[in-house]
PDB file of N, CA and C in Angstrom:
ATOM      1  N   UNK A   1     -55.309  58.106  49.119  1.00  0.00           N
ATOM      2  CA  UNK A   1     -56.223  57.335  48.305  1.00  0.00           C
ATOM      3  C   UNK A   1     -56.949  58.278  47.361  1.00  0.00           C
ATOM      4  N   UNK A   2     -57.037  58.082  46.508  1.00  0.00           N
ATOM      5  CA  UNK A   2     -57.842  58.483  45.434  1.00  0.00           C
ATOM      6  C   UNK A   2     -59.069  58.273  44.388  1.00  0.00           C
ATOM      7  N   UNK A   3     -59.889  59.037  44.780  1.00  0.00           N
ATOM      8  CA  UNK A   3     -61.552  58.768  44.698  1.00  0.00           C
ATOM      9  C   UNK A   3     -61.926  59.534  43.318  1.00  0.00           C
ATOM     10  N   UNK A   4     -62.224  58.321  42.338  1.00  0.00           N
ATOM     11  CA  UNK A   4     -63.093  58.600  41.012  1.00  0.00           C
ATOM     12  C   UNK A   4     -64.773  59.213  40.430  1.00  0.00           C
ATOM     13  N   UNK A   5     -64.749  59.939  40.536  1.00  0.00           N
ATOM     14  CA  UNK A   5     -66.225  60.533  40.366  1.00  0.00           C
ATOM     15  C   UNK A   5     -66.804  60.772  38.994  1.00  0.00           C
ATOM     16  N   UNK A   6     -66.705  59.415  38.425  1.00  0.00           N
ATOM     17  CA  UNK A   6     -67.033  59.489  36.770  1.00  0.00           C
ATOM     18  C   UNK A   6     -68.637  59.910  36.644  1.00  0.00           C
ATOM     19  N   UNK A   7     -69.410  60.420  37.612  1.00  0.00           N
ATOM     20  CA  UNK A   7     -70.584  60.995  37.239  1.00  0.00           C
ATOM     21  C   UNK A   7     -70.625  62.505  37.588  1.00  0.00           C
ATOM     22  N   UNK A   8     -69.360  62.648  38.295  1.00  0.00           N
ATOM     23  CA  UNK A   8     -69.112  64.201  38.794  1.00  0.00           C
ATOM     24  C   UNK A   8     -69.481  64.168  40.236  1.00  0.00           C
ATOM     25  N   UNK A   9     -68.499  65.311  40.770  1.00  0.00           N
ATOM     26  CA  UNK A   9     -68.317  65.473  42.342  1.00  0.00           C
ATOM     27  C   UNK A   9     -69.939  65.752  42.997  1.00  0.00           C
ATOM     28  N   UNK A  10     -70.450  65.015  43.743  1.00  0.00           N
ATOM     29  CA  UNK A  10     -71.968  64.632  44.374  1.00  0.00           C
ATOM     30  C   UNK A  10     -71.796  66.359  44.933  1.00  0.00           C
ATOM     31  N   UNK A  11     -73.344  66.644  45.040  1.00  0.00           N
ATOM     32  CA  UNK A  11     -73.398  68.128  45.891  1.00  0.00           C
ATOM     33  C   UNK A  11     -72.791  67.855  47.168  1.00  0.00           C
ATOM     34  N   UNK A  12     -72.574  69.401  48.428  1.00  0.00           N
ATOM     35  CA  UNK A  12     -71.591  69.183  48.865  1.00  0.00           C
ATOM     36  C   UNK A  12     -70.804  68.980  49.472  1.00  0.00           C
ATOM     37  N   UNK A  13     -70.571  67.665  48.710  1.00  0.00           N
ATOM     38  CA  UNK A  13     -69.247  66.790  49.413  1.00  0.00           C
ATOM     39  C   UNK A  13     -67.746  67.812  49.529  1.00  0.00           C
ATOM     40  N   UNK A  14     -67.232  68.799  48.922  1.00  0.00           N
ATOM     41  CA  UNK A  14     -66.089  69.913  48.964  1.00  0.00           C
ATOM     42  C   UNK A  14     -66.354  70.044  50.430  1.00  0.00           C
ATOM     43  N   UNK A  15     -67.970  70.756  50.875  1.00  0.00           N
ATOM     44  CA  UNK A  15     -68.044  71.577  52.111  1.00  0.00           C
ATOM     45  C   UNK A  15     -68.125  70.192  53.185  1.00  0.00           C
ATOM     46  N   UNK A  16     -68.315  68.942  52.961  1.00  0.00           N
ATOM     47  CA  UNK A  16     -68.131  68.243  53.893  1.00  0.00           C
ATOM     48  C   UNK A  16     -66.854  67.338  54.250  1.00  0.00           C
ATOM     49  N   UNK A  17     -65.461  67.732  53.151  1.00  0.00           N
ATOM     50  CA  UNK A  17     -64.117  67.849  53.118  1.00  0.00           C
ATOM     51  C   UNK A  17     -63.868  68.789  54.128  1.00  0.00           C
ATOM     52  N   UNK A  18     -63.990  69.722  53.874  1.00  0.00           N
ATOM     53  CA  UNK A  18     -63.826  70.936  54.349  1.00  0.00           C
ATOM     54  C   UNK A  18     -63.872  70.918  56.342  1.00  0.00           C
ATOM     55  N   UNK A  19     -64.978  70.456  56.446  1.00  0.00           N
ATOM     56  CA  UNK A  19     -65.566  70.206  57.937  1.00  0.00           C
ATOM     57  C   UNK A  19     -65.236  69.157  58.451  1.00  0.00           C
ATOM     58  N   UNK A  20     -64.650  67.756  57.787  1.00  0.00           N
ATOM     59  CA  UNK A  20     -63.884  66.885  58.315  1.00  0.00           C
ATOM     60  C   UNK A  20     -62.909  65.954  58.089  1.00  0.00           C
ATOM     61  N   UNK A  21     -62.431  66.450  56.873  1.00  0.00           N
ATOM     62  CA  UNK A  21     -60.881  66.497  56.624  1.00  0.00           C
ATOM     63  C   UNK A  21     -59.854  67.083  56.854  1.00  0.00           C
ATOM     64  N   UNK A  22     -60.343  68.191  56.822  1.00  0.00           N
ATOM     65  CA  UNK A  22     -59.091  69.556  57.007  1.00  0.00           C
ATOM     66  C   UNK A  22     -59.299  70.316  55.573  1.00  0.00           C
ATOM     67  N   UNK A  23     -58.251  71.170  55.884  1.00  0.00           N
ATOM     68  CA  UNK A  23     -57.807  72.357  54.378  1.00  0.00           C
ATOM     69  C   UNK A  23     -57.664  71.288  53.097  1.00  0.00           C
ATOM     70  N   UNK A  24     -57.982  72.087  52.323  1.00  0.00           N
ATOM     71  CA  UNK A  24     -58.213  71.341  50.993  1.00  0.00           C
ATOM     72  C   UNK A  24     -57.850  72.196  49.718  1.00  0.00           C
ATOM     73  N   UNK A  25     -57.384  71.549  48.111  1.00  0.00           N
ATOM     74  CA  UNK A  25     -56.666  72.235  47.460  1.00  0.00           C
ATOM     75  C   UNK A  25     -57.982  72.537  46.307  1.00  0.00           C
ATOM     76  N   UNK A  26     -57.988  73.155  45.667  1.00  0.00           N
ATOM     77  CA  UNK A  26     -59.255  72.917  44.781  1.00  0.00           C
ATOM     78  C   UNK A  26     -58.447  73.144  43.138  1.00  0.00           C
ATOM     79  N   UNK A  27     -56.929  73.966  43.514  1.00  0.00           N
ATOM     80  CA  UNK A  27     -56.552  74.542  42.796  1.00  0.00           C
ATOM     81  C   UNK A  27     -55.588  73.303  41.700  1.00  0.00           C
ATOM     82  N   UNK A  28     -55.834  73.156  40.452  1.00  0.00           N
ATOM     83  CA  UNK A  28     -55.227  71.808  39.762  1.00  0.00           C
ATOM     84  C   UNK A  28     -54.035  71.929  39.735  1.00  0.00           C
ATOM     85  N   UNK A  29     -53.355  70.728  39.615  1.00  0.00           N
ATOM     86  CA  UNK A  29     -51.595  71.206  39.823  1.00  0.00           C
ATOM     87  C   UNK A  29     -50.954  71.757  40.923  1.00  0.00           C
ATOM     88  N   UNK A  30     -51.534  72.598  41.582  1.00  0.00           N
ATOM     89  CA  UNK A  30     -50.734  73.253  42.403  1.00  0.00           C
ATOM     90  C   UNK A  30     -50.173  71.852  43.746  1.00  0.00           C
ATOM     91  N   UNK A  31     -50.700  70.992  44.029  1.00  0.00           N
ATOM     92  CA  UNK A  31     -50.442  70.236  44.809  1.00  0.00           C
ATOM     93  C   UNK A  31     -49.107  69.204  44.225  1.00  0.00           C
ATOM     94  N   UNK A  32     -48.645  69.763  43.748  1.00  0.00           N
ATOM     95  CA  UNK A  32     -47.377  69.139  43.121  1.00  0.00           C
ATOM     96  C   UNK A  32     -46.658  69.978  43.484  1.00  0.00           C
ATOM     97  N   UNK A  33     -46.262  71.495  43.941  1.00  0.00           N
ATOM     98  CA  UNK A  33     -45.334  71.985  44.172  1.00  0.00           C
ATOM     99  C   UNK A  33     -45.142  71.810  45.628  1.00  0.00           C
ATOM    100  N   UNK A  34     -44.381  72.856  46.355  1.00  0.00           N
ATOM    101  CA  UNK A  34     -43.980  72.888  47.829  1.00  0.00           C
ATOM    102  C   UNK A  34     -45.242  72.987  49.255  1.00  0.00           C
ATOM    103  N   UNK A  35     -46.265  73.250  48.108  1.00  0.00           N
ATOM    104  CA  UNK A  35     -47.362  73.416  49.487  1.00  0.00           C
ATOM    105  C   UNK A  35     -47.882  71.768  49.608  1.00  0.00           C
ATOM    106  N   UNK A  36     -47.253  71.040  49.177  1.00  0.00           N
ATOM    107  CA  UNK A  36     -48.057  69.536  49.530  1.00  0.00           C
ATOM    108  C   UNK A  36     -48.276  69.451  50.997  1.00  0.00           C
ATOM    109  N   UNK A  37     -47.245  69.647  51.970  1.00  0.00           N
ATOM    110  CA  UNK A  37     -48.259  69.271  53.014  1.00  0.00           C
ATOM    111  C   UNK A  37     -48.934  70.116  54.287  1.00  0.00           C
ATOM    112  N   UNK A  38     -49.549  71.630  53.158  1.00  0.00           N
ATOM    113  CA  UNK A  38     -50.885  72.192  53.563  1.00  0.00           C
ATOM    114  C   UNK A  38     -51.752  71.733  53.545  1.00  0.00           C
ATOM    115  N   UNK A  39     -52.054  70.775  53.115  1.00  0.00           N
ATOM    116  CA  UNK A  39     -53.591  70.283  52.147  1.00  0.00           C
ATOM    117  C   UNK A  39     -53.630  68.898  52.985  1.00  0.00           C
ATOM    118  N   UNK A  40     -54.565  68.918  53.136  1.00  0.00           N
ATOM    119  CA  UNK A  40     -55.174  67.341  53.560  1.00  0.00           C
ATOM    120  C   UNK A  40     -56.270  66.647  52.367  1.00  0.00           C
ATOM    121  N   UNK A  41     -56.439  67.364  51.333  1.00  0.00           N
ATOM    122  CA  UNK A  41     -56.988  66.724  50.078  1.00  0.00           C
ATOM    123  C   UNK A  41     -56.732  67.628  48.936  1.00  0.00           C
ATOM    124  N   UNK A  42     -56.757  66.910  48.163  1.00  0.00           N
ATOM    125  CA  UNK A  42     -56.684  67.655  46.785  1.00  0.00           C
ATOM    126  C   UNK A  42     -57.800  67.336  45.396  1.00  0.00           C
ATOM    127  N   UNK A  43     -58.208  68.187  45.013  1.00  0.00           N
ATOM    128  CA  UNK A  43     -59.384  67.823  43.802  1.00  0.00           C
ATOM    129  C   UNK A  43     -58.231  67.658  42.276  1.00  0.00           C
ATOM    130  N   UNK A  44     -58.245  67.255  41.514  1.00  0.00           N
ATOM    131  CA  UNK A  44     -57.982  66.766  40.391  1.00  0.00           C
ATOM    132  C   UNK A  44     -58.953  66.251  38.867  1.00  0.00           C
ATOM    133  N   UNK A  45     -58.416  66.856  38.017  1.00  0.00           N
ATOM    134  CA  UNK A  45     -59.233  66.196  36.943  1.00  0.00           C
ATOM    135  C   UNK A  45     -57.997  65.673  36.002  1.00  0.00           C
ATOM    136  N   UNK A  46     -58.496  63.759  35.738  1.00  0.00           N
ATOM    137  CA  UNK A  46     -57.467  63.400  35.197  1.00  0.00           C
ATOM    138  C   UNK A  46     -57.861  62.544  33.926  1.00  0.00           C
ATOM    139  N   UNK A  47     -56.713  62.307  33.142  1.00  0.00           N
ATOM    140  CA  UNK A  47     -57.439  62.183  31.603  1.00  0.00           C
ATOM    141  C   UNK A  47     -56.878  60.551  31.693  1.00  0.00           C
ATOM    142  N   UNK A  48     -58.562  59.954  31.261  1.00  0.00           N
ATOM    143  CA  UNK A  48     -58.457  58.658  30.836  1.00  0.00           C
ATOM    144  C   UNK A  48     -58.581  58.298  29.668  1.00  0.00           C
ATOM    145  N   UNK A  49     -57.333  57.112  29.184  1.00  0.00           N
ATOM    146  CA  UNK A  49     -57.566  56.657  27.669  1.00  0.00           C
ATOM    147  C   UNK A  49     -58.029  55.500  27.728  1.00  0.00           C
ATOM    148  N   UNK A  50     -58.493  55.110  26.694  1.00  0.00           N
ATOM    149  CA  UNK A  50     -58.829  53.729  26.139  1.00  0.00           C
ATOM    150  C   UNK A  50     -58.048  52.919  26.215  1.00  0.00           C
ATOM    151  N   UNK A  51     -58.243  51.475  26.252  1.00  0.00           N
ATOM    152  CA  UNK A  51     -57.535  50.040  26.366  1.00  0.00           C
ATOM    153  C   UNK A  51     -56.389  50.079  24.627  1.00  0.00           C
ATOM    154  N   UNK A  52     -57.659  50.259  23.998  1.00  0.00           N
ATOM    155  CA  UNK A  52     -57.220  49.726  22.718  1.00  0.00           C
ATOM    156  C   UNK A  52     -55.940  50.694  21.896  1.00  0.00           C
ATOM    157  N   UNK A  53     -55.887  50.459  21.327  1.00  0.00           N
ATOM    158  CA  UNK A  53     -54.333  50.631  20.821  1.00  0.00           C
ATOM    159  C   UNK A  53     -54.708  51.842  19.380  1.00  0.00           C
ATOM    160  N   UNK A  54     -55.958  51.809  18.782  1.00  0.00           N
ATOM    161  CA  UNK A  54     -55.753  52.977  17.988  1.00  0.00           C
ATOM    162  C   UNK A  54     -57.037  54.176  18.890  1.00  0.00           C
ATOM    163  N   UNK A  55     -55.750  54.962  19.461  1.00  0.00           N
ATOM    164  CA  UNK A  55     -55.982  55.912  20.536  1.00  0.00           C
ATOM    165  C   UNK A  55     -56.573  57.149  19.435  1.00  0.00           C
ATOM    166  N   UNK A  56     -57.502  57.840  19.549  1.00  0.00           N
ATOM    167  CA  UNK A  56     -57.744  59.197  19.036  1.00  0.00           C
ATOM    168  C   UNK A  56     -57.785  60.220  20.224  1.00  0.00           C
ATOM    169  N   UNK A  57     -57.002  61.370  19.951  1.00  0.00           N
ATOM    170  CA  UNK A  57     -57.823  62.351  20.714  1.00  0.00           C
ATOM    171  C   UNK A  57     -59.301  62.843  21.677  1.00  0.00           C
ATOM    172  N   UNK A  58     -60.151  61.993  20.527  1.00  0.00           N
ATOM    173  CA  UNK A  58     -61.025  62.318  20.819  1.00  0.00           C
ATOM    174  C   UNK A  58     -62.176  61.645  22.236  1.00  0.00           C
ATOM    175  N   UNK A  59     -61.162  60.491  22.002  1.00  0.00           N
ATOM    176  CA  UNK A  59     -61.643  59.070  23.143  1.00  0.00           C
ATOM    177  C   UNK A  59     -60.916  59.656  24.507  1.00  0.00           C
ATOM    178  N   UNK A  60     -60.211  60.888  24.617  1.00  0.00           N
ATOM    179  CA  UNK A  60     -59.966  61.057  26.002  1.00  0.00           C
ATOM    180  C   UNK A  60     -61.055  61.486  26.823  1.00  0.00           C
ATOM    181  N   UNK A  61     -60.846  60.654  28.105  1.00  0.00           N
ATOM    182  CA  UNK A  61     -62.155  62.004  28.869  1.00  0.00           C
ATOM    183  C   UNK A  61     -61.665  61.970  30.385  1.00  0.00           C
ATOM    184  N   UNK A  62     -62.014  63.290  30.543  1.00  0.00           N
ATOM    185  CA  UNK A  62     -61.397  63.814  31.912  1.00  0.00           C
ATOM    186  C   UNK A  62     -62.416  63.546  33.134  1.00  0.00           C
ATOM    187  N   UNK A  63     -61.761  62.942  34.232  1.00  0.00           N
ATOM    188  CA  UNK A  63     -62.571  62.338  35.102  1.00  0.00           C
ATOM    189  C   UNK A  63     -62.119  63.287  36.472  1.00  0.00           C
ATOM    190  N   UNK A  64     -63.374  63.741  37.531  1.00  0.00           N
ATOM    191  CA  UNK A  64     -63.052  64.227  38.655  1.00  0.00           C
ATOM    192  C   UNK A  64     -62.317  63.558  39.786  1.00  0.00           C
ATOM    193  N   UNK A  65     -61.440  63.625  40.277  1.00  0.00           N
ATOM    194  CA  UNK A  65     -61.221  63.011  41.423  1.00  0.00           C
ATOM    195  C   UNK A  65     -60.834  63.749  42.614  1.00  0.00           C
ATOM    196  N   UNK A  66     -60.777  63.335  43.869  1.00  0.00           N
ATOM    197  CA  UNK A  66     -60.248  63.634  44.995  1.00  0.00           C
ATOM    198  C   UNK A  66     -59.334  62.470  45.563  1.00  0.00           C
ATOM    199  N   UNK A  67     -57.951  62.966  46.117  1.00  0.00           N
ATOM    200  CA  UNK A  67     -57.257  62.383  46.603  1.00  0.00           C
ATOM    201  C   UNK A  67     -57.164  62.760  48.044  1.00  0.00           C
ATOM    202  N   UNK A  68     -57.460  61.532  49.125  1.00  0.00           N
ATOM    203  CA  UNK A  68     -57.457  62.442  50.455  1.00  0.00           C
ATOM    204  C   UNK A  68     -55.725  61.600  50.841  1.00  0.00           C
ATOM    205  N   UNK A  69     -55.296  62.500  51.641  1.00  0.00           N
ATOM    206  CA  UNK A  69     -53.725  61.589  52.448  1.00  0.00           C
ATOM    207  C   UNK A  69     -53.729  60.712  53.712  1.00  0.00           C
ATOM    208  N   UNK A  70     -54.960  61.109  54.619  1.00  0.00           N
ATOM    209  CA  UNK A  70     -55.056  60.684  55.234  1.00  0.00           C
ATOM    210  C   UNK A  70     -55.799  58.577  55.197  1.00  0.00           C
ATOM    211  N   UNK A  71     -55.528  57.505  55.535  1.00  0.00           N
ATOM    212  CA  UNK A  71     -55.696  56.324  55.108  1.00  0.00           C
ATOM    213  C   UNK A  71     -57.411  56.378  55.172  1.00  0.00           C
ATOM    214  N   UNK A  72     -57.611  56.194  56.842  1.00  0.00           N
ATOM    215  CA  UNK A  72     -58.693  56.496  57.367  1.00  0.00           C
ATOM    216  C   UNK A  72     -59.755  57.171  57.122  1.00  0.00           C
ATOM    217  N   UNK A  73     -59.597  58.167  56.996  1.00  0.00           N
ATOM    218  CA  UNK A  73     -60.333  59.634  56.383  1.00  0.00           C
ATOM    219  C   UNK A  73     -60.691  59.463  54.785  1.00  0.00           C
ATOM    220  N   UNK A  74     -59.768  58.807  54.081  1.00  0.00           N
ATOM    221  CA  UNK A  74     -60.445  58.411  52.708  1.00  0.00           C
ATOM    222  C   UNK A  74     -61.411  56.730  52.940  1.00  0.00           C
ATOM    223  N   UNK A  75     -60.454  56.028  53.223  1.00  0.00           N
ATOM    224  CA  UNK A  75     -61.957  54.905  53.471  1.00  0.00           C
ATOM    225  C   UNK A  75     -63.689  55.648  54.354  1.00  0.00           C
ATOM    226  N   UNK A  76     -63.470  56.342  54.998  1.00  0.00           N
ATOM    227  CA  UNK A  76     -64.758  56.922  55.834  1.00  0.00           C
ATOM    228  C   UNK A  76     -65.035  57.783  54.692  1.00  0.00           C
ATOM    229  N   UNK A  77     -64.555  58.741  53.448  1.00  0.00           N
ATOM    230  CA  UNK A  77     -65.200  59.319  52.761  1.00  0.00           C
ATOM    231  C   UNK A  77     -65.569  58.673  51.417  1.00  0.00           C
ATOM    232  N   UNK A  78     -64.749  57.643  51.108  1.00  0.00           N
ATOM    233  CA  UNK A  78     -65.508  56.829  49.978  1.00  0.00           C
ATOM    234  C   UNK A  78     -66.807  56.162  50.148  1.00  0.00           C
ATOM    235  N   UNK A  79     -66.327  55.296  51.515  1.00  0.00           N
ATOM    236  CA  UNK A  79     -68.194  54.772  52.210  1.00  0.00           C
ATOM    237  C   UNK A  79     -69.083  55.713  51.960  1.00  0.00           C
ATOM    238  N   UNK A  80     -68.833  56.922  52.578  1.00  0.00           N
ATOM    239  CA  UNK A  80     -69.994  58.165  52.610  1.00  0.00           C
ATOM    240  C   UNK A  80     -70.308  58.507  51.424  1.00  0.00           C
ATOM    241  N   UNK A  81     -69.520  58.312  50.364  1.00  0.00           N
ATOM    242  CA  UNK A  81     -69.788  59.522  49.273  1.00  0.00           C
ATOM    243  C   UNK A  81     -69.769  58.542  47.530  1.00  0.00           C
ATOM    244  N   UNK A  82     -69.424  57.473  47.806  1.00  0.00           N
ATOM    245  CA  UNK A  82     -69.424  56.431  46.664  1.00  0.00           C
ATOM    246  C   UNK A  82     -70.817  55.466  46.670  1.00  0.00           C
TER     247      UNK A  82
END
C-alpha cells in the first residue's frame, strides 16, 4: 500500500518504520532492482500531473510517499500517521 504525504513526511515517522516495520529503503529507485525483498518499505517521491490536457512542465509536483508491503502494517501505519 502506498501512503501520500502531500504536506511532507510528519517528524519521525522513518524512525517509527524503522522500529515496527522492519528494514526500510530510503534510497529512490533502488527498490526496483534485485534487493526488493530486503525492504519491508520503501520512501519514494513521485510526480503528479494535472487532470487537464494543456500539461506544462511547470504544473508538475513531486509528492512524498511510502509504500509499506506488508497489508496490515500499512493500514496500522496510515491510521497512525494520516
Amino acid at each position: 500500500m502506498r501512503v501520500e504525504f502531500n504536506q511532507g513526511v510528519p517528524d519521525n515517522c522513518v524512525e517509527w518504520l524503522w522500529d515496527n516495520v522492519g528494514p526500510g529503503n530510503l534510497v529512490p529507485g533502488k527498490h526496483k532492482d534485485t534487493s526488493f525483498n530486503e525492504y519491508a518499505w520503501f520512501y519514494e517521491r513521485i510526480a503528479i500531473m494535472p487532470d487537464y490536457s494543456a500539461r506544462h512542465p511547470d504544473d508538475i509536483r513531486y509528492v512524498p510517499t511510502i509504500t509499506i508491503k506488508d497489508p496490515e502494517l500499512a493500514t496500522f501505519f496510515s491510521l497512525r500517521w494520516l
